[in-house]
Protein backbone atom coordinates (compact mmCIF):
# COMPACT_ATOMS: atom_id res chain seq x y z
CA UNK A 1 -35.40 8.24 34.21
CA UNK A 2 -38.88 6.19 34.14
CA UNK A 3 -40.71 5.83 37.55
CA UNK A 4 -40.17 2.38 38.55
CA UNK A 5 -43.14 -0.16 38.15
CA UNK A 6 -44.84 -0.98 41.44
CA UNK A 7 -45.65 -4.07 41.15
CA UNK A 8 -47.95 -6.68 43.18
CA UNK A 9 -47.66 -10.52 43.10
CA UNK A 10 -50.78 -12.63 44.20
CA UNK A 11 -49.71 -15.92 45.32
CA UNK A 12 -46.77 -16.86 47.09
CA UNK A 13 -46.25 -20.61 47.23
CA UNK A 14 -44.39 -22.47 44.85
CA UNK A 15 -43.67 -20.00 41.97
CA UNK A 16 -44.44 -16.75 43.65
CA UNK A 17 -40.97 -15.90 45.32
CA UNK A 18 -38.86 -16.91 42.43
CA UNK A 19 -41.26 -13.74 40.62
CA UNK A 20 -40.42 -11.78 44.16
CA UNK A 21 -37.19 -12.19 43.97
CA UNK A 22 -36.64 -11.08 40.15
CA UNK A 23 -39.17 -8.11 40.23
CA UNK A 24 -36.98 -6.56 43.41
CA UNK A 25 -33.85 -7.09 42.14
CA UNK A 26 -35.34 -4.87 38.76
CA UNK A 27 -34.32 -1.07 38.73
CA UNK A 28 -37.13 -0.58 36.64
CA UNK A 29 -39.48 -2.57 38.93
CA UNK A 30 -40.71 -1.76 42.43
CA UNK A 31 -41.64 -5.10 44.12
CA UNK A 32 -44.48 -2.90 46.05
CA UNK A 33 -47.21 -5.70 47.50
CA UNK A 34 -47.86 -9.68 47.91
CA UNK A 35 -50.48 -11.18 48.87
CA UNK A 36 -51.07 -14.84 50.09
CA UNK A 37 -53.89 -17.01 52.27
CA UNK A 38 -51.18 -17.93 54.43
CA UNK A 39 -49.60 -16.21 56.87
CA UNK A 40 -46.82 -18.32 57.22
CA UNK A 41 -45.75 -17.44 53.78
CA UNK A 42 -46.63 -13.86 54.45
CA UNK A 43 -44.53 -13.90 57.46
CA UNK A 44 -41.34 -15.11 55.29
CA UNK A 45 -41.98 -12.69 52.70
CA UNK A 46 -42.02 -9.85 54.92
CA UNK A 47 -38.31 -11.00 56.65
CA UNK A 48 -36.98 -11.33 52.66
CA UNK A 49 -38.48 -8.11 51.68
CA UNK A 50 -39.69 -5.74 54.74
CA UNK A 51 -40.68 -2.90 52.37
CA UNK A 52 -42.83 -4.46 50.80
CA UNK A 53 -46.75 -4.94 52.00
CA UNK A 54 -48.40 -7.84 52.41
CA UNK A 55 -52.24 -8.98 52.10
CA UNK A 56 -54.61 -11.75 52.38
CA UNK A 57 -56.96 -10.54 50.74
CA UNK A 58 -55.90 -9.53 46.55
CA UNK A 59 -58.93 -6.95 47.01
CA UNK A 60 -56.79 -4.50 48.68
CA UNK A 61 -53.94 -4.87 46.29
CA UNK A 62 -56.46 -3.77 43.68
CA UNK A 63 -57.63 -1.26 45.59
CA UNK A 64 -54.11 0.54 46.03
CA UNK A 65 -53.97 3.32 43.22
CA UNK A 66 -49.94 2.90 43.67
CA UNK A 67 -49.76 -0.39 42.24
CA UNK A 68 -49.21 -0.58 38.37
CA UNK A 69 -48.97 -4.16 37.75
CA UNK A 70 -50.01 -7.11 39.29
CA UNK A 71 -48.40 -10.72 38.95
CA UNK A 72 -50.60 -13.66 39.31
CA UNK A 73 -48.71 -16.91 40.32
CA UNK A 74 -52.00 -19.05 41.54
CA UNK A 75 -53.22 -22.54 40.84
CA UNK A 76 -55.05 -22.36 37.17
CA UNK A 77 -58.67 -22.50 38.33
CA UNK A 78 -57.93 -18.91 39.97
CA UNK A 79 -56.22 -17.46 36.68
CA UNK A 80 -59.38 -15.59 35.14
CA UNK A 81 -61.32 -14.47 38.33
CA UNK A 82 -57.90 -12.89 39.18
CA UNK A 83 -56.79 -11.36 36.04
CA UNK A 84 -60.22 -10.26 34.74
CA UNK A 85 -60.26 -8.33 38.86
CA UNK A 86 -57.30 -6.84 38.03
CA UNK A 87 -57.43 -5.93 34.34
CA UNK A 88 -61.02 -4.37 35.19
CA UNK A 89 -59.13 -2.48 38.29
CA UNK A 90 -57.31 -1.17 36.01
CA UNK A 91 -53.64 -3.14 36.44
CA UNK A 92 -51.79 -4.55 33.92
CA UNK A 93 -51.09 -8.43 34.64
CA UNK A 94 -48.44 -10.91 33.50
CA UNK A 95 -50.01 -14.83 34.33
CA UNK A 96 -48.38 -17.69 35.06
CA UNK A 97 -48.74 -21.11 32.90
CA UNK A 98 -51.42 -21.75 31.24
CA UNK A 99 -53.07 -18.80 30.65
CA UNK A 100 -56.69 -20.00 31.76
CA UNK A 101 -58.93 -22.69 32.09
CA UNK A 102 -60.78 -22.40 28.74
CA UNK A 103 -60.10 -20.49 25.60
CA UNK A 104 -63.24 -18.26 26.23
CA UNK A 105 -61.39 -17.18 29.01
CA UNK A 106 -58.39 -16.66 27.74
CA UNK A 107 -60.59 -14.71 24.77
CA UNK A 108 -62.19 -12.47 27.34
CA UNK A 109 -59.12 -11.22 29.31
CA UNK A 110 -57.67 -10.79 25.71
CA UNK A 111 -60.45 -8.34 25.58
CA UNK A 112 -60.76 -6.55 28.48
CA UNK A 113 -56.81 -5.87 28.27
CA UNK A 114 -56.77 -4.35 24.99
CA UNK A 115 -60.10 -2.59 25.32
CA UNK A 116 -58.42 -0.61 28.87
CA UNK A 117 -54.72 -0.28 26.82
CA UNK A 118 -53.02 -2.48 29.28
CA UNK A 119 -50.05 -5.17 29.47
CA UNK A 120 -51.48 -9.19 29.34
CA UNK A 121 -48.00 -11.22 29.49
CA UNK A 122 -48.64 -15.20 30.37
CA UNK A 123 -45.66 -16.51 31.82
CA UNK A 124 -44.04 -19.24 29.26
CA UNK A 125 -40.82 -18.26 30.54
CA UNK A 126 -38.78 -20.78 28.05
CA UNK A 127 -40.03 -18.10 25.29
CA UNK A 128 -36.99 -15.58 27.25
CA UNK A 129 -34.65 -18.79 27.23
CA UNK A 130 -31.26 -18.51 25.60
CA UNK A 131 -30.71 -22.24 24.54
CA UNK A 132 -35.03 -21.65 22.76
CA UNK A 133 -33.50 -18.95 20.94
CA UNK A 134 -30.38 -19.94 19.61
CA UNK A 135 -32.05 -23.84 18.56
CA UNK A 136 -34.97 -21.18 16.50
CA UNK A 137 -32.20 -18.97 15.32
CA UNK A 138 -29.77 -22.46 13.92
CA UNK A 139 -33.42 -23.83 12.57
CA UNK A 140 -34.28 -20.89 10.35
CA UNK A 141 -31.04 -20.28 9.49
CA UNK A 142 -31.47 -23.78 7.46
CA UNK A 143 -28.00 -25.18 9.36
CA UNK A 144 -30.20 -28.01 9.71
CA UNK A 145 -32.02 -28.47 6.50
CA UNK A 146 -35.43 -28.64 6.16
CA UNK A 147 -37.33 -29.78 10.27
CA UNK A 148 -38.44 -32.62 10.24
CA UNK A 149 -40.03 -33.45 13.72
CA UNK A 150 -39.65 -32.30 17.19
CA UNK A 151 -39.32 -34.91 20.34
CA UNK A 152 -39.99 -33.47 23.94
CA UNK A 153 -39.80 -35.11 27.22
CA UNK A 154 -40.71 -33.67 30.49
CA UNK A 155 -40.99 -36.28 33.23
CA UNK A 156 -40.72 -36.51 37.03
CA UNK A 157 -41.89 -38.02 40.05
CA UNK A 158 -44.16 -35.45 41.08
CA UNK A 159 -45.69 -32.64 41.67
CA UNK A 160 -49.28 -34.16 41.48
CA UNK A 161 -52.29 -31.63 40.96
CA UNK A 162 -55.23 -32.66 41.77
CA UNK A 163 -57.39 -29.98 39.25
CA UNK A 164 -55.62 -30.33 36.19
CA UNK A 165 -53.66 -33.39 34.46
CA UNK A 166 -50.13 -33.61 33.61
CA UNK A 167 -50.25 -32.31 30.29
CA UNK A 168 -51.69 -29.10 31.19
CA UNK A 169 -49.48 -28.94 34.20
CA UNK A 170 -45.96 -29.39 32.30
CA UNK A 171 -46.66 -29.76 28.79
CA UNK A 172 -47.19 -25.81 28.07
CA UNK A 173 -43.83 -25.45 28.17
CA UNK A 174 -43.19 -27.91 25.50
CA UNK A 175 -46.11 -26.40 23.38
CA UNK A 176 -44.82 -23.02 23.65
CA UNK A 177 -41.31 -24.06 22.43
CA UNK A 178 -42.80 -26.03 19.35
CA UNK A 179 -44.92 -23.21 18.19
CA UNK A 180 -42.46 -21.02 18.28
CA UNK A 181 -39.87 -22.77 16.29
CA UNK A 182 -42.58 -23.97 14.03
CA UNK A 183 -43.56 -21.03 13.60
CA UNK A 184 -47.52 -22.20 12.41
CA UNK A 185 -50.06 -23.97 14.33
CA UNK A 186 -50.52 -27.34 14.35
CA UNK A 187 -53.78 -29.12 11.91
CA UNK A 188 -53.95 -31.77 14.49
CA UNK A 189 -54.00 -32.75 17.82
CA UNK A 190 -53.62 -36.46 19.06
CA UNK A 191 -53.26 -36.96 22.69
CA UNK A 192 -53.36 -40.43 24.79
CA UNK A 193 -52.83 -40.96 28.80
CA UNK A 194 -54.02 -42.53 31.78
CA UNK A 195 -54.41 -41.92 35.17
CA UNK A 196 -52.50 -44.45 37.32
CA UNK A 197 -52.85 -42.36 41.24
CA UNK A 198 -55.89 -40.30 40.86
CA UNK A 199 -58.32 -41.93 38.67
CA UNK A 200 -59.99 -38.42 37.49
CA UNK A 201 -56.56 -37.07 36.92
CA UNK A 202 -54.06 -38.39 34.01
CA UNK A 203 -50.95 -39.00 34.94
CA UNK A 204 -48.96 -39.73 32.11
CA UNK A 205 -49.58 -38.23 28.39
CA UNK A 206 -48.47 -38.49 24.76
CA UNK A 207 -49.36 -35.42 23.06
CA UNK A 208 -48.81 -35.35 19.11
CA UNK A 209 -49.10 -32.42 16.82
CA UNK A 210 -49.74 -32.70 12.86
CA UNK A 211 -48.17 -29.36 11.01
CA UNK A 212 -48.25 -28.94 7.40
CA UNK A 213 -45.26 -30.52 5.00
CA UNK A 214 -45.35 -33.79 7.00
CA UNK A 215 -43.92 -31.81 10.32
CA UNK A 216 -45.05 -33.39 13.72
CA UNK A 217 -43.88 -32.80 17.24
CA UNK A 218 -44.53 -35.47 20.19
CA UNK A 219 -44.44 -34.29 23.51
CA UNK A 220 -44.35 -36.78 26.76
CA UNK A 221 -45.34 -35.41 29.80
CA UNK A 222 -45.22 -37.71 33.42
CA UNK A 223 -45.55 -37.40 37.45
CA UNK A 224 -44.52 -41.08 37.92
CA UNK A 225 -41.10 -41.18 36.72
CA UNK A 226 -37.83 -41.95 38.52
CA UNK A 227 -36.05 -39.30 37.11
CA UNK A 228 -36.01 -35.81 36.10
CA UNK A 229 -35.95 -35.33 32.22
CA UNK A 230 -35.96 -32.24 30.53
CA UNK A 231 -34.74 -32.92 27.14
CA UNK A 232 -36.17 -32.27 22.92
CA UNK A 233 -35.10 -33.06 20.10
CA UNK A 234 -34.97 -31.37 16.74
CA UNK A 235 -34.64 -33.72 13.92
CA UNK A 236 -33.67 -32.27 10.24
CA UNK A 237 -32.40 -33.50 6.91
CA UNK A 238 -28.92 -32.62 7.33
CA UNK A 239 -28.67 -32.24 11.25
CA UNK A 240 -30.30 -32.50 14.47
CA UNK A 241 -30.03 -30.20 17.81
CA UNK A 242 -30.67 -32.08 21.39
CA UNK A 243 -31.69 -30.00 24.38
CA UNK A 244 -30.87 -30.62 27.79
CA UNK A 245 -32.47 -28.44 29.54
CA UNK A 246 -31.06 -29.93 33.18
CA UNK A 247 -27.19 -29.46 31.44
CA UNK A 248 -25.83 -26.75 33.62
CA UNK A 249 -23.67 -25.49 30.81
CA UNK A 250 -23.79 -27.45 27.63
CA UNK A 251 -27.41 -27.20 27.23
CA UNK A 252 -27.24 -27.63 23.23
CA UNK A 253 -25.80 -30.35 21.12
CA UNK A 254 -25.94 -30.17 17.00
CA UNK A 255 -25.01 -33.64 15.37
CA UNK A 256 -23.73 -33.60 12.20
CA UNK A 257 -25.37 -36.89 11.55
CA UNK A 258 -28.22 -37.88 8.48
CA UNK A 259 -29.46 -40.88 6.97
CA UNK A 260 -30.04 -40.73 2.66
CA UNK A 261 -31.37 -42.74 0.62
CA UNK A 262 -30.13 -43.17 -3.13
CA UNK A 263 -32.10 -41.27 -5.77
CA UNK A 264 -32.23 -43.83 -7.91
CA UNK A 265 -31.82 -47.72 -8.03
CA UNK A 266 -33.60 -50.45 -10.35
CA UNK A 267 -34.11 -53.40 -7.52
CA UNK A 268 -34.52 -53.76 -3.61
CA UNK A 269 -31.61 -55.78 -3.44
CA UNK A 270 -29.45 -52.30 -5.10
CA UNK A 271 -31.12 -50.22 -2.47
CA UNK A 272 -28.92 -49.01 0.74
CA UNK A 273 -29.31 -46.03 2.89
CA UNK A 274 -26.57 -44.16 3.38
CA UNK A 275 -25.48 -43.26 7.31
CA UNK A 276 -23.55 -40.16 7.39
CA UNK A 277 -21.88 -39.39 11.24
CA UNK A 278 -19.96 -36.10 11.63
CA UNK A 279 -19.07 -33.96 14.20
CA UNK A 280 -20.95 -32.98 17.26
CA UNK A 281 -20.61 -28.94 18.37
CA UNK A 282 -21.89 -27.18 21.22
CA UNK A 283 -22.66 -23.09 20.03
CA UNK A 284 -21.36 -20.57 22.97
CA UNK A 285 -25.01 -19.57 24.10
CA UNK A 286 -25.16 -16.53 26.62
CA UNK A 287 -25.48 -17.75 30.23
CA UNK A 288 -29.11 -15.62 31.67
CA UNK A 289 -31.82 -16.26 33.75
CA UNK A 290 -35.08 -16.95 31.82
CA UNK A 291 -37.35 -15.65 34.41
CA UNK A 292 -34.74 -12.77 34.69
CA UNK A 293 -34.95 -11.52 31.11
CA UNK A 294 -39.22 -12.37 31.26
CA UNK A 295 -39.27 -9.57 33.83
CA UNK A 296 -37.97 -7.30 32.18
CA UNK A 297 -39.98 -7.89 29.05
CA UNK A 298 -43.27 -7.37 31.20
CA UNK A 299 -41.67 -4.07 33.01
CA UNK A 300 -40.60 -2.59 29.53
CA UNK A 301 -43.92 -3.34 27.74
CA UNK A 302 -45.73 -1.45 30.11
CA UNK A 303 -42.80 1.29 29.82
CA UNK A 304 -43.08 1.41 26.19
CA UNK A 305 -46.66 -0.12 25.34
CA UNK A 306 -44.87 -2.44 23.09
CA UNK A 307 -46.08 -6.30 22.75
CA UNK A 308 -44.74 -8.90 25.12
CA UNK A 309 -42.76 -11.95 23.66
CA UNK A 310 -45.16 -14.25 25.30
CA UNK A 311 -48.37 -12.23 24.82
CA UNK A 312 -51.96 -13.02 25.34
CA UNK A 313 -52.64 -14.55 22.17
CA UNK A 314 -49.62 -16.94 22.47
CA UNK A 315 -51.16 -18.14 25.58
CA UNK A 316 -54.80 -18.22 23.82
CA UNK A 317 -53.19 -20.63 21.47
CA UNK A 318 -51.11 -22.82 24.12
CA UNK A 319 -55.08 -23.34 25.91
CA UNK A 320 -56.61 -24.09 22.51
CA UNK A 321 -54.51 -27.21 22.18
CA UNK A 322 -54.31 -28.02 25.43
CA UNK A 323 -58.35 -28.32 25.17
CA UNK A 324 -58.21 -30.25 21.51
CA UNK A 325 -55.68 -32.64 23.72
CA UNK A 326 -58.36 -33.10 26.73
CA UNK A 327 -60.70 -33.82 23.73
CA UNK A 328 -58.80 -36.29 22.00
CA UNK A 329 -58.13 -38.35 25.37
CA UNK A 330 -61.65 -38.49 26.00
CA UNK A 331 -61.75 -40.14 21.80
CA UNK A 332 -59.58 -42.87 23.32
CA UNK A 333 -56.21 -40.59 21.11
CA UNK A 334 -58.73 -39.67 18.09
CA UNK A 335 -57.54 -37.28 15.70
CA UNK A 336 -58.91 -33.60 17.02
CA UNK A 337 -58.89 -31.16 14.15
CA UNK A 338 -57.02 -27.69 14.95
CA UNK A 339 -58.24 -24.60 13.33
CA UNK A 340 -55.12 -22.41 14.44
CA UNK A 341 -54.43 -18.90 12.76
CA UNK A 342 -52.05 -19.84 10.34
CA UNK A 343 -48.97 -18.10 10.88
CA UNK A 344 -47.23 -17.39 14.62
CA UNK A 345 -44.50 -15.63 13.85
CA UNK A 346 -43.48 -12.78 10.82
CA UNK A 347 -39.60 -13.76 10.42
CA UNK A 348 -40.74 -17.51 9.91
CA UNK A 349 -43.55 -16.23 7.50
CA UNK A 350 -41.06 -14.39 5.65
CA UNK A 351 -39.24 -17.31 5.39
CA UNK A 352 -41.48 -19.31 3.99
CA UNK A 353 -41.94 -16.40 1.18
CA UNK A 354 -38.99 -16.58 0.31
CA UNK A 355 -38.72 -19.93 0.14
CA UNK A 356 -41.65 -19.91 -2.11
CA UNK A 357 -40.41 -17.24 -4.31
């Protein structure tokens, strides 16, 4: 049996115990150190989970040769100072959303991880959802047809930052999702927004992303409204899949539903679309814990020194288009032309292939 992974969590606010709480309840993981600037939080923690130390200062956690892996759950502008520390220190790191500030950033820690051998993870936790990877599985299965676009909105009242806009606060989820049922990256990037609260910070976006064949995704992201929304929408030429993300059960809907037009007709006035409405079917999908089943990935990549589903490079290229948006709302929405490796993801490229062929 493998020693267990000690494992030390920087941060312990708003993200940081849901990680505590996973990482302890691992037999593979040792939840071995947190640290925090407050020592209210500390003083929790250490009630929850007495066996565990407890710092204010990350330098120590570093500094503790029985610590394998350290978790960083800060606000972004922390991200890199913290994870270059501890990839230099020697620690293998799993980051929370987005990866870093800027995609030299992201670049370097890239870097400095696979220069020392070590474990970079960035936490896009719906990459280790259930629903994300049964709607990927139905897509490329072509139960669908061919995808046509992809519809996302995340919306709330709150939580407002006051360092990065809304986008970059929830639309990496989104992001992640779309390239990984897309499978590519995207040749464009289109973003509009404003800032209605804090006039330095936008509070409301419309991100669009231009793929190849005439493919596009949308994503809405917004602090100001009334209710919680968590929903996305796959739309193909035979069906479409709706996610619900706030369902407690039924997270995934597939409509049998289509519009066609006639291949042929000699006039307007001959011209009708057809509306076909069939059934609607909800697939048995596995109830687990993303965060849960994320864990584990980061634990047994370090185990086995195997690639993490959400590994650095996936996060390089959530921060890449998270910039090209930030660019294209300073254009006033302009058109911001992605250079993206091509290709994300092997069984989709082999798709393609063999679609080709």
């Amino acid at each position: 049996m493998k020693k267990p992974v000690a494992i030390g969590i920087i941060g312990y606010g708003y993200w940081g115990p849901n990680l505590a709480r996973n990482f302890h309840a691992l037999p593979s993981a040792k939840l071995a150190a947190v640290c925090d600037l407050s020592e209210a939080r500390l003083g929790h923690m250490r009630k929850v989970y007495p066996d565990a130390a407890s710092h204010a200062d990350y330098r120590e956690m570093l500094q503790d040769p029985e610590i394998d892996a350290i978790v960083i759950a800060t606000p972004l502008r922390t991200h890199h100072a913290l994870a270059k520390a501890s990839l230099l220190a020697g620690k293998h790191v799993l980051i929370e959303k987005p990866m870093a500030g800027s995609s030299e950033e992201c670049e370097e820690l890239i870097a400095l991880a696979e220069k020392a051998d070590l474990t970079l993870m960035v936490g896009h936790t719906f990459l280790y959802s259930e629903p994300v990877r049964k709607i990927a599985e139905i897509i490329r299965s072509g139960d669908i047809g061919e995808l046509r676009y992809i519809n996302c909105q995340r919306l709330n009242l709150g939580l407002f930052k006051q360092d990065i806009n809304v986008a970059w606060d929830l639309a990496p989820h989104d992001i992640s999702i779309i390239l990984h049922v897309m499978g590519e990256s995207p040749l464009v990037v289109n973003c509009q927004g404003n800032a209605h609260i804090n006039p330095d910070v936008e509070d409301v976006t419309n991100l669009s992303l231009t793929f190849r064949n005439k493919r596009f995704a949308t994503v809405q992201s917004s602090w100001l409204e009334p209710r919680k929304v968590r929903q996305m929408t796959f739309v193909g030429t035979r069906k479409m899949i709706v996610y619900d993300d706030l369902q407690p059960l039924e997270k995934i809907r597939i409509y049998d539903v289509r519009v066609e037009c006639p291949p042929h007709y000699d006039s307007f006035a001959e011209f009708h679309y057809s509306y076909h409405y069939g059934d609607c079917y909800i697939p048995h999908i596995e109830q687990s814990e993303p965060l849960n089943v994320m864990c584990r990935d980061f634990i047994e990549c370090i185990q086995e020194g195997t690639l993490p589903r959400s590994c650095g490079s996936k996060g390089l290229e959530v921060v890449r288009i998270l910039e090209a948006s930030t660019e294209s709302l300073k254009a006033q929405g302009g058109p911001v032309p992605f250079a993206g490796p091509r290709v994300l993801s092997l069984p989709v490229a082999q798709q393609h292939l063999s679609e080709a062929g």
